[in-house]
N, C-alpha and C. Protein backbone atom coordinates (compact mmCIF):
# COMPACT_ATOMS: atom_id res chain seq x y z
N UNK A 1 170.14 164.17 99.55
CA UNK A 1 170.47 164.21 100.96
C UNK A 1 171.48 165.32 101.27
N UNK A 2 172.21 165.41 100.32
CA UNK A 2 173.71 167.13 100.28
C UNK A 2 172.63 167.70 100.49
N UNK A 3 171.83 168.29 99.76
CA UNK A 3 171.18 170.04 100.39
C UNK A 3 170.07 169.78 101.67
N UNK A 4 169.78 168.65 101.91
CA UNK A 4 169.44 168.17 103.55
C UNK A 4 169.87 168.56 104.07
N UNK A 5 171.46 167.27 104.26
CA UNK A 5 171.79 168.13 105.30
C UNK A 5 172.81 169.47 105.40
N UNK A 6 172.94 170.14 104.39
CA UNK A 6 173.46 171.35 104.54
C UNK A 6 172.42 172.65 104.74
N UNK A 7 170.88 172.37 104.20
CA UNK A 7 169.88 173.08 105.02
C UNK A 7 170.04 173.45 106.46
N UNK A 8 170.06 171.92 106.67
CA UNK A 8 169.89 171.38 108.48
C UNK A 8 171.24 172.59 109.18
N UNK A 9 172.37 171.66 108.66
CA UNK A 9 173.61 172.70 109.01
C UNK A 9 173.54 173.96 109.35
N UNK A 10 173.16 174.37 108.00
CA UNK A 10 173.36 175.96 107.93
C UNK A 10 172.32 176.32 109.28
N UNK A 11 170.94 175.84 109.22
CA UNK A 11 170.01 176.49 110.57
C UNK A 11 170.38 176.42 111.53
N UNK A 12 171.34 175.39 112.22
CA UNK A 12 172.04 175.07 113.27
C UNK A 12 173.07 176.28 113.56
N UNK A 13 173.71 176.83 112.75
CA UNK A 13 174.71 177.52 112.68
C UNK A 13 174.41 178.81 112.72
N UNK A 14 173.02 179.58 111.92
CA UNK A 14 172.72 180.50 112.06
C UNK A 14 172.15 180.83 113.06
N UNK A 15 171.75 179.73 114.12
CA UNK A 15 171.05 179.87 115.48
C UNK A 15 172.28 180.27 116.61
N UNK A 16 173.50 179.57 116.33
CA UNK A 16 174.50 180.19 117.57
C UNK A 16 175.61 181.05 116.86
N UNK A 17 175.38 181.30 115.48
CA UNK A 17 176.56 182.22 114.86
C UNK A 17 177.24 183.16 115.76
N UNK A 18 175.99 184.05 116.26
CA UNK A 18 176.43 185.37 117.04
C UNK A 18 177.31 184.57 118.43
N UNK A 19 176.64 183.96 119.32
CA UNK A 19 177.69 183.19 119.97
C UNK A 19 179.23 183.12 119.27
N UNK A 20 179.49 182.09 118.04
CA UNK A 20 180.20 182.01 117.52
C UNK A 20 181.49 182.67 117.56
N UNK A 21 180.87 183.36 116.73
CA UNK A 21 181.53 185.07 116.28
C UNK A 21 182.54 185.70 116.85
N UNK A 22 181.81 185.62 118.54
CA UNK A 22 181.91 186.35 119.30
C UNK A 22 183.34 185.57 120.25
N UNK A 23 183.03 183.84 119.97
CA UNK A 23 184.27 183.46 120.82
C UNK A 23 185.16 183.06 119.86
N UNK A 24 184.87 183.17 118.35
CA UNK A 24 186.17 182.89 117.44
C UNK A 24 186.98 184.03 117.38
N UNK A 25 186.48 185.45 117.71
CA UNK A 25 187.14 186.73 117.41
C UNK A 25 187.87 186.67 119.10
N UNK A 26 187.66 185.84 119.78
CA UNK A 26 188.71 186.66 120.93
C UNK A 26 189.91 185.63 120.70
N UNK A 27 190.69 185.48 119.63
CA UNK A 27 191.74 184.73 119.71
C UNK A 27 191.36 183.63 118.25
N UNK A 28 193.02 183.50 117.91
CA UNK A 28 193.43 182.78 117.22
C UNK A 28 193.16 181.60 116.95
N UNK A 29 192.84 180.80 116.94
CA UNK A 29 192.33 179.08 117.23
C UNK A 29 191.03 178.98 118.28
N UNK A 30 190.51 179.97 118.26
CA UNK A 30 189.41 179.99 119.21
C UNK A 30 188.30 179.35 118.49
N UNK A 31 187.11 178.68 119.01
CA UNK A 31 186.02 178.27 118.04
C UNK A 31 186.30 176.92 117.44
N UNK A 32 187.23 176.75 117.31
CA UNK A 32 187.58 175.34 116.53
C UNK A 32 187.48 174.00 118.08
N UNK A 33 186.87 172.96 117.55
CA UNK A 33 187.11 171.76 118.55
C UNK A 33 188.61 171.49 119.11
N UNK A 34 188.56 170.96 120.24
CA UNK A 34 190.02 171.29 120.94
C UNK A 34 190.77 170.26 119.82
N UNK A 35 192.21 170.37 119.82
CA UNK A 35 193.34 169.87 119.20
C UNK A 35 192.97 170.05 117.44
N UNK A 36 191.86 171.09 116.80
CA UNK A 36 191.95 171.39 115.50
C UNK A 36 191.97 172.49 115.54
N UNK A 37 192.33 173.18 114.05
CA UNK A 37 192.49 174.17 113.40
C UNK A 37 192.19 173.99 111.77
N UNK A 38 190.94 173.93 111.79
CA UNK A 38 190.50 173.52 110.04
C UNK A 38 190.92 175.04 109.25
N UNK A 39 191.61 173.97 107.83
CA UNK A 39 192.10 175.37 107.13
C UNK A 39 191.15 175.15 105.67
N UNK A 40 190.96 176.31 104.95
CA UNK A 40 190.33 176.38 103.54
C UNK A 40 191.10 176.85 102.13
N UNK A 41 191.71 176.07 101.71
CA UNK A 41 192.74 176.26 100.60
C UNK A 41 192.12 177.85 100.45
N UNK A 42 193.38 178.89 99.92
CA UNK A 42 193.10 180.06 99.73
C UNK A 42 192.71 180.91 101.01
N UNK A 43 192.92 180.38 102.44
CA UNK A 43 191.81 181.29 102.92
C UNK A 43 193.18 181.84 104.03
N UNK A 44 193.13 183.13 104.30
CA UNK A 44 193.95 183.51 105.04
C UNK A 44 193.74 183.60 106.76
N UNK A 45 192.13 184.52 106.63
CA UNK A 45 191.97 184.35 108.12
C UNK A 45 191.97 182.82 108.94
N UNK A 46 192.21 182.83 109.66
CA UNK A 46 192.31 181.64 110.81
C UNK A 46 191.53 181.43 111.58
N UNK A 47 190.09 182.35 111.61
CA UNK A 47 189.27 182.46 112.56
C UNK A 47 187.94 181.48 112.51
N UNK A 48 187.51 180.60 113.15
CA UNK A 48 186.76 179.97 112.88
C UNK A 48 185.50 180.20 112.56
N UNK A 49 184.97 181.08 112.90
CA UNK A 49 183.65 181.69 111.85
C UNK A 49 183.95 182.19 110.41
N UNK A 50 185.20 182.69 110.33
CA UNK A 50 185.21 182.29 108.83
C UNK A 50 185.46 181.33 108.10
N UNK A 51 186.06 180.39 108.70
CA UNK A 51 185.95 179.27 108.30
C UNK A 51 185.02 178.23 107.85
N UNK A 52 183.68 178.71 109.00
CA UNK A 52 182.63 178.02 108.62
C UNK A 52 181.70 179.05 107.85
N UNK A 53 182.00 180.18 107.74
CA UNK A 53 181.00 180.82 106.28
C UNK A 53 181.55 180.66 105.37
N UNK A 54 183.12 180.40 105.21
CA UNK A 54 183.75 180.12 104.15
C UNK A 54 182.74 178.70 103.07
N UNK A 55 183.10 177.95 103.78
CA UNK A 55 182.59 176.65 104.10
C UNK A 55 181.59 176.78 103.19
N UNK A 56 180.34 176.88 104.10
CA UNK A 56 179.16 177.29 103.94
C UNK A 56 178.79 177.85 102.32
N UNK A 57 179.83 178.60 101.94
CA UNK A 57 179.22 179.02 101.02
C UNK A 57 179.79 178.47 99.60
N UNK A 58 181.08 177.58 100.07
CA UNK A 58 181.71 176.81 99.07
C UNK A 58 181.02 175.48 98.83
N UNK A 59 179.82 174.87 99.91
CA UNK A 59 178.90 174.01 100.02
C UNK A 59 177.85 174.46 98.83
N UNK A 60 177.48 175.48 98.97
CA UNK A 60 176.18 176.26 98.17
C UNK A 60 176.71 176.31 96.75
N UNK A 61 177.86 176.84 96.61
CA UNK A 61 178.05 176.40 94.85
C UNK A 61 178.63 175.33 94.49
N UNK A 62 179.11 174.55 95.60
CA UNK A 62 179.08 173.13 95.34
C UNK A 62 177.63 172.27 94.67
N UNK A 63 176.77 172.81 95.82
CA UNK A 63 175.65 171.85 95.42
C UNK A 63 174.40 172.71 94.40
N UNK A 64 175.32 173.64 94.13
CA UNK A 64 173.82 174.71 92.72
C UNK A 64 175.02 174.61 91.62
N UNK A 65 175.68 174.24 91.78
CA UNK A 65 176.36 173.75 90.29
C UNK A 65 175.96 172.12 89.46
N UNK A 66 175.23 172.74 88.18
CA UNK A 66 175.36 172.10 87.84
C UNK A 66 175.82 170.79 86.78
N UNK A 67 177.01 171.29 86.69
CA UNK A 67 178.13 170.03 86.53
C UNK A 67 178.41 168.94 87.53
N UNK A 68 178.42 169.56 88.87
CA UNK A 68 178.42 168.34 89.84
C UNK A 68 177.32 167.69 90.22
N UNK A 69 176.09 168.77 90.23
CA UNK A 69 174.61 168.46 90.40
C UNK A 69 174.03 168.79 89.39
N UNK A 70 173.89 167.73 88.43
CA UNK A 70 172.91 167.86 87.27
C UNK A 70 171.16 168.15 87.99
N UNK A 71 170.58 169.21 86.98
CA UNK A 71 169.47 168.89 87.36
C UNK A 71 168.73 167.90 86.28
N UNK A 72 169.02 167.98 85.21
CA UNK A 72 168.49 166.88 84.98
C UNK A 72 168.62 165.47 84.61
N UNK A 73 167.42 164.44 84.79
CA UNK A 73 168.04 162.98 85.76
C UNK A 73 168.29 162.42 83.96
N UNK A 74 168.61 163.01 82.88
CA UNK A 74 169.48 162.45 81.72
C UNK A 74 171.03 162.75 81.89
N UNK A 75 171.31 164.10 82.49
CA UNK A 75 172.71 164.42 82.58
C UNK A 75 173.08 163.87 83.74
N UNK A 76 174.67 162.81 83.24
CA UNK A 76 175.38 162.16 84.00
C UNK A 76 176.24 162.90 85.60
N UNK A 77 176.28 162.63 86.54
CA UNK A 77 176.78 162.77 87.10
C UNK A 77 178.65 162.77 87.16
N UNK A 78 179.44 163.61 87.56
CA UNK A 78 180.88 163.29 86.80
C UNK A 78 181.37 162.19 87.55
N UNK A 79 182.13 161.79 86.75
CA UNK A 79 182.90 160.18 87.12
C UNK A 79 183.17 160.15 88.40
N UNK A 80 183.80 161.17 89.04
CA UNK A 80 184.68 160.91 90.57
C UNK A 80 183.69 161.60 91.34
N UNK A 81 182.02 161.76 91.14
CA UNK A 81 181.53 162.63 92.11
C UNK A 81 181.44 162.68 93.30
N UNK A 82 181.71 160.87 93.80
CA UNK A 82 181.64 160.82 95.08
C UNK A 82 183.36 161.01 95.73
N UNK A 83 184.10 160.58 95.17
CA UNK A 83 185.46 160.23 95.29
C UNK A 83 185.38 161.66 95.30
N UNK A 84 185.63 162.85 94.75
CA UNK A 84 185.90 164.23 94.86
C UNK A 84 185.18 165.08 95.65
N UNK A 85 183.92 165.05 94.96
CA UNK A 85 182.99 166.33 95.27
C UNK A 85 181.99 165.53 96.89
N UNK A 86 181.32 164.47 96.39
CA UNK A 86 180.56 164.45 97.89
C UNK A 86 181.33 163.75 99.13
N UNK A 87 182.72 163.03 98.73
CA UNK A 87 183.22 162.52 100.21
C UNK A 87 183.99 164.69 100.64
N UNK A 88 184.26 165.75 99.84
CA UNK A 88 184.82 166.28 100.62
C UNK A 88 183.79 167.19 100.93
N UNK A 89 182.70 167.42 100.40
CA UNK A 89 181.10 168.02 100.61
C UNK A 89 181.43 167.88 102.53
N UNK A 90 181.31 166.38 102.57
CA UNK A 90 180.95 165.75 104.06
C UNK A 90 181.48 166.09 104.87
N UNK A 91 183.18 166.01 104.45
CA UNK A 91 183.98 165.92 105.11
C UNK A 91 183.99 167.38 105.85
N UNK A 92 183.63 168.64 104.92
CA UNK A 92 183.27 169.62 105.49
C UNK A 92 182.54 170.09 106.15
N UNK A 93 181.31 169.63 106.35
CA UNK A 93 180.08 169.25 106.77
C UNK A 93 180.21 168.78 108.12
N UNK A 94 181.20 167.33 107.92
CA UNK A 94 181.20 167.02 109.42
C UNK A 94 182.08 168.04 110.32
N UNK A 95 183.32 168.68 110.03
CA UNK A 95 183.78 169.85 110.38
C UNK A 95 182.67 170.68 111.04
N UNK A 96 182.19 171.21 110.48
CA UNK A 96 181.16 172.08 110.70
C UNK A 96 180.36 171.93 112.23
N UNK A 97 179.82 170.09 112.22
CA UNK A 97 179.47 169.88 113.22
C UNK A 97 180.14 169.84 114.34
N UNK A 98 181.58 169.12 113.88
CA UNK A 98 182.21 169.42 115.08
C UNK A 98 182.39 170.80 116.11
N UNK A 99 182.60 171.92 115.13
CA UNK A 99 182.50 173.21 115.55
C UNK A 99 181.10 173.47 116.61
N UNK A 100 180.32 173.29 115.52
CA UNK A 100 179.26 173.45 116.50
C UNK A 100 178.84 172.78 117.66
N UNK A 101 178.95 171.05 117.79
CA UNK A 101 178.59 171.11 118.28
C UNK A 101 179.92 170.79 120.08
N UNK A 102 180.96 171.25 119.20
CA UNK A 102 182.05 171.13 120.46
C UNK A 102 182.37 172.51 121.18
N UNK A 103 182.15 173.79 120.35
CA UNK A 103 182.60 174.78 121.02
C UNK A 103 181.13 176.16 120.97
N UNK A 104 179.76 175.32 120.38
CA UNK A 104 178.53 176.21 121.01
C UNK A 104 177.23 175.43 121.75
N UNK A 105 177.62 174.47 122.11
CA UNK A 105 176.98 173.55 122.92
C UNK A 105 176.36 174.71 123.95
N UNK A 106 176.92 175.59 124.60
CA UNK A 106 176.17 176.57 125.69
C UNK A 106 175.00 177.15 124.94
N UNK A 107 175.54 177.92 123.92
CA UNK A 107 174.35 178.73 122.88
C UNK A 107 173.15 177.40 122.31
N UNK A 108 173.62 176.25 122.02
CA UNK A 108 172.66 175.71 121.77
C UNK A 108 172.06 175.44 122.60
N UNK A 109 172.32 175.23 124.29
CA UNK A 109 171.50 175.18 125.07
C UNK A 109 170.31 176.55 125.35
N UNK A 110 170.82 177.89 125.10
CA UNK A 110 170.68 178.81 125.22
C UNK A 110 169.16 179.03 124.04
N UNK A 111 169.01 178.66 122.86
CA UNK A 111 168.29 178.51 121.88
C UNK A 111 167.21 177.63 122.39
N UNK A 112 167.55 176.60 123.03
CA UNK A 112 166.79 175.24 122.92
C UNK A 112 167.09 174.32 122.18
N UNK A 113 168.30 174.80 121.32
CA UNK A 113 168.84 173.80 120.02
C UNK A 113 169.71 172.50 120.20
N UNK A 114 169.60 171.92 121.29
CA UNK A 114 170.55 170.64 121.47
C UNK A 114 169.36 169.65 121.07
N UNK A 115 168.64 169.27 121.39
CA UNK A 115 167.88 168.35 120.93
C UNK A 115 168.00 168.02 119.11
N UNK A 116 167.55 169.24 118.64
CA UNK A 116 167.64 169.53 117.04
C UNK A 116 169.36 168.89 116.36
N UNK A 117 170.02 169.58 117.54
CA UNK A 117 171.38 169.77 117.03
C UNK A 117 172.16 167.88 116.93
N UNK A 118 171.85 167.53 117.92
CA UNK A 118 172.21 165.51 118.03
C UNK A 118 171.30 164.95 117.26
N UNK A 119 170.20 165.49 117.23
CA UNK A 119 169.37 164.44 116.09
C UNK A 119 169.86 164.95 114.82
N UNK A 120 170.02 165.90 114.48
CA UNK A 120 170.50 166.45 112.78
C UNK A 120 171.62 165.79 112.86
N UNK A 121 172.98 165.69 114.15
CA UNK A 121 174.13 165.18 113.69
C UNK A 121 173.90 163.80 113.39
N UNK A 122 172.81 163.41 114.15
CA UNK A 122 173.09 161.51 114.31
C UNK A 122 172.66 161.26 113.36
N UNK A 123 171.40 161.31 112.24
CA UNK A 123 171.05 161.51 111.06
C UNK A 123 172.07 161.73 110.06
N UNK A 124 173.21 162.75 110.24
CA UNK A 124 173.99 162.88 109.33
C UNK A 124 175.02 161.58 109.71
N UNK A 125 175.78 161.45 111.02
CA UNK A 125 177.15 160.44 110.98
C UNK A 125 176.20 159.32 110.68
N UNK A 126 174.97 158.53 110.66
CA UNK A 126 174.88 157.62 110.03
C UNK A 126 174.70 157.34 108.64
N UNK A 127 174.35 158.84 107.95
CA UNK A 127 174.42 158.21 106.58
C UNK A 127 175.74 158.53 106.18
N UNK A 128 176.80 159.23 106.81
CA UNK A 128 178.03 159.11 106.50
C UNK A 128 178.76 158.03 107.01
N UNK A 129 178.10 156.92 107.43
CA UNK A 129 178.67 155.70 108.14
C UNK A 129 178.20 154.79 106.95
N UNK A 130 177.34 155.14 106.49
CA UNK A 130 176.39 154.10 105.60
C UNK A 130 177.23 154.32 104.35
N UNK A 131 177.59 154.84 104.10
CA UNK A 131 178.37 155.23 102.94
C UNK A 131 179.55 155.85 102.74
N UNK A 132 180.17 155.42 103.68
CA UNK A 132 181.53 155.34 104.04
C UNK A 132 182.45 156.73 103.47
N UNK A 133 181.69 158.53 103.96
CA UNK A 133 182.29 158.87 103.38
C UNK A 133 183.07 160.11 104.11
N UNK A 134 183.63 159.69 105.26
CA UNK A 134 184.44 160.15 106.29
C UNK A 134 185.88 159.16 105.90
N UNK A 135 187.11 159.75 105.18
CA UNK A 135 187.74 159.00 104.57
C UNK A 135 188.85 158.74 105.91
N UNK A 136 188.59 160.01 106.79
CA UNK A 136 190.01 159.84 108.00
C UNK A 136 189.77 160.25 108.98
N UNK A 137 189.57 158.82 109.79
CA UNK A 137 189.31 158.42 111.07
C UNK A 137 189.99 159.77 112.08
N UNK A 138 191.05 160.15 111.66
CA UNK A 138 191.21 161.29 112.66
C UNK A 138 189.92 162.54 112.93
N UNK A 139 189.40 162.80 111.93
CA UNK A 139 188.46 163.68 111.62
C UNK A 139 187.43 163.36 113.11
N UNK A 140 186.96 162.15 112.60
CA UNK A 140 185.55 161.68 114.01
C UNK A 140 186.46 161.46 114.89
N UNK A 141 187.66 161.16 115.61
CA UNK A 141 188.23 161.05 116.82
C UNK A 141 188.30 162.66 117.49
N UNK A 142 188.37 164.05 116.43
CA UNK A 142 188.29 165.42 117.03
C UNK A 142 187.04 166.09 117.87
N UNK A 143 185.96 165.20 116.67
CA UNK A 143 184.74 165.29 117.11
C UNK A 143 184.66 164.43 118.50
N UNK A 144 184.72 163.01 118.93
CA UNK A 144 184.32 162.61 119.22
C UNK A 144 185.00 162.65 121.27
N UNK A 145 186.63 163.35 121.19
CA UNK A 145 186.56 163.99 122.68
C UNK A 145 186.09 165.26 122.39
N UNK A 146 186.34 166.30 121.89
CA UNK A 146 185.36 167.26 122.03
C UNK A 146 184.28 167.45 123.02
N UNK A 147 183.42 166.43 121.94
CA UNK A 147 182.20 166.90 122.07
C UNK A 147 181.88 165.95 123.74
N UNK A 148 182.73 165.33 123.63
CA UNK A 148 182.26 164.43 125.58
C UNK A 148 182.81 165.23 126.23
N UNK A 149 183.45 165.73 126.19
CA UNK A 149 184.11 167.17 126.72
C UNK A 149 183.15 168.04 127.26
N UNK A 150 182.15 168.39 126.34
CA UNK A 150 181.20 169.20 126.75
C UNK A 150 179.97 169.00 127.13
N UNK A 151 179.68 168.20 126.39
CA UNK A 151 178.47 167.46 126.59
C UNK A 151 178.27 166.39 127.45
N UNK A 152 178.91 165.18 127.25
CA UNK A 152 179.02 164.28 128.48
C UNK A 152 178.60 163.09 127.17
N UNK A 153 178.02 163.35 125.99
CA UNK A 153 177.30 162.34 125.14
C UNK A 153 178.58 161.65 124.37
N UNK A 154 178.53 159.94 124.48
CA UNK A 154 179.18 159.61 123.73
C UNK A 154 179.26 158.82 122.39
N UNK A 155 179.82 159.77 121.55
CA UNK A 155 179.87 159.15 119.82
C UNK A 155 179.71 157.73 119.42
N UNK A 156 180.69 157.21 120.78
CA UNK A 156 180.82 155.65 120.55
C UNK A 156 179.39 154.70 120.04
N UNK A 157 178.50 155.57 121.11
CA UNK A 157 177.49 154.96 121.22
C UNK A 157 176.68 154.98 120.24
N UNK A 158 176.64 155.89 119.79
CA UNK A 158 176.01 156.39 118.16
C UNK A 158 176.97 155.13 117.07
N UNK A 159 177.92 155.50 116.96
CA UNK A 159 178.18 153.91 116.32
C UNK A 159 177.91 152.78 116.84
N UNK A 160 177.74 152.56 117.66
CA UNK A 160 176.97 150.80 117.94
C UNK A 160 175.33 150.79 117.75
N UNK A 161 175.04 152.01 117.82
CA UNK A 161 173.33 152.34 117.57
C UNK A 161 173.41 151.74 115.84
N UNK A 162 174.59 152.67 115.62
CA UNK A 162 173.86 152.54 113.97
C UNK A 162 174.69 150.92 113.12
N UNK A 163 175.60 150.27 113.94
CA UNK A 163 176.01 148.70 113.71
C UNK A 163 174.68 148.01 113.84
N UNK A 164 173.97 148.25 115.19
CA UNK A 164 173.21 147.35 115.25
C UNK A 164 172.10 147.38 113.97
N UNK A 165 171.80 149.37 113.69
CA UNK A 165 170.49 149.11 113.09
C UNK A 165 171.20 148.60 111.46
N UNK A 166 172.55 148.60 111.24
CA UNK A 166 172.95 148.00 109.79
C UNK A 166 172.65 146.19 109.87
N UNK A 167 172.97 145.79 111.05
CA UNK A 167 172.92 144.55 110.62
C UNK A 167 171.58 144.49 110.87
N UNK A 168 170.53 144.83 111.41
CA UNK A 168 169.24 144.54 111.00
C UNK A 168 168.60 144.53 110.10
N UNK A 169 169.22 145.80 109.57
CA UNK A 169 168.51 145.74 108.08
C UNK A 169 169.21 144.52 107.49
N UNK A 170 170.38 144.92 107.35
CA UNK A 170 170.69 143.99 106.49
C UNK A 170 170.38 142.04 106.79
N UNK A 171 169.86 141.85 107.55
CA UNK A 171 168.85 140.52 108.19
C UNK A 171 167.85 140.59 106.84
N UNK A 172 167.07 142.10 107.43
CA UNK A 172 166.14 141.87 106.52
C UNK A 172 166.13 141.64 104.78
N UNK A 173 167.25 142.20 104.22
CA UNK A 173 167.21 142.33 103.10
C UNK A 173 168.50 141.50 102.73
């Protein structure tokens, strides 16, 4: 599901980059969802498109390494993979969305990409709901005025969508 949805991601991103680009370079904290400023150990610029190619590409040898991603299904996975490597995979990941979808919501309208763009996120915050691996609640509270901010859509609701469909399943099984 990692190179899912970081496929998904990355196409999302390469569809309003130039947008992007263009409003992270006029200023300092520009590009980032209102009240953040995501930083990348080592990284000096402050600009939010580099931040998210940074990202992006620390995702990619995250997930083609294989020590963290064995390819094959005899070699163990390392002890803390989720505890280390895939809760902060996500955690970057969900970053990502926030960016996108709090400060290029116009360009994705501009593409045709909002439709794509809420179904790829809602797909992703539920299996990061399902598996609990958004460790701090502040994170989805950045996302979640943001993006009503711009959009008018609210997150909330996406969590009671995906309560209800947990306890169904879990009825069933």
């Amino acid at each position: 599901m990692c190179l899912s949805f970081f496929s998904e991601i990355s196409l999302l991103y390469a569809t309003v980059e130039e947008s992007h680009v263009k409003l992270a370079d006029s200023g300092e904290g520009k590009g980032f969802p209102p009240g953040a400023a995501y930083q990348f150990p080592g990284l000096s610029d402050r600009r939010a498109s580099t931040y998210v190619d940074t990202v992006l590409a620390w995702i990619e040898d995250q997930v083609h390494n294989e020590k963290i991603f064995p390819e094959d299904e005899q070699d163990p996975f390392p002890s803390d993979f989720v505890e280390k490597y895939v809760s902060d995979i996500f955690k970057r990941m969900f970053r990502i969305y926030a960016i996108i979808l709090t400060t290029c919501w116009d360009a994705l309208k501009e593409h045709d990409g909002r439709t794509f763009a809420t179904s790829s996120f809602k797909h992703f915050y539920f299996f990061v709901l399902r598996h609990d691996l958004l460790k701090n609640p502040e994170e989805a509270e950045v996302l979640r005025s943001g993006f009503k901010q711009v959009s008018g859509w609210d997150i909330d609701s996406v969590d009671k969508e995906y309560r209800v469909c947990a306890d169904a399943y879990a009825k069933e099984h």
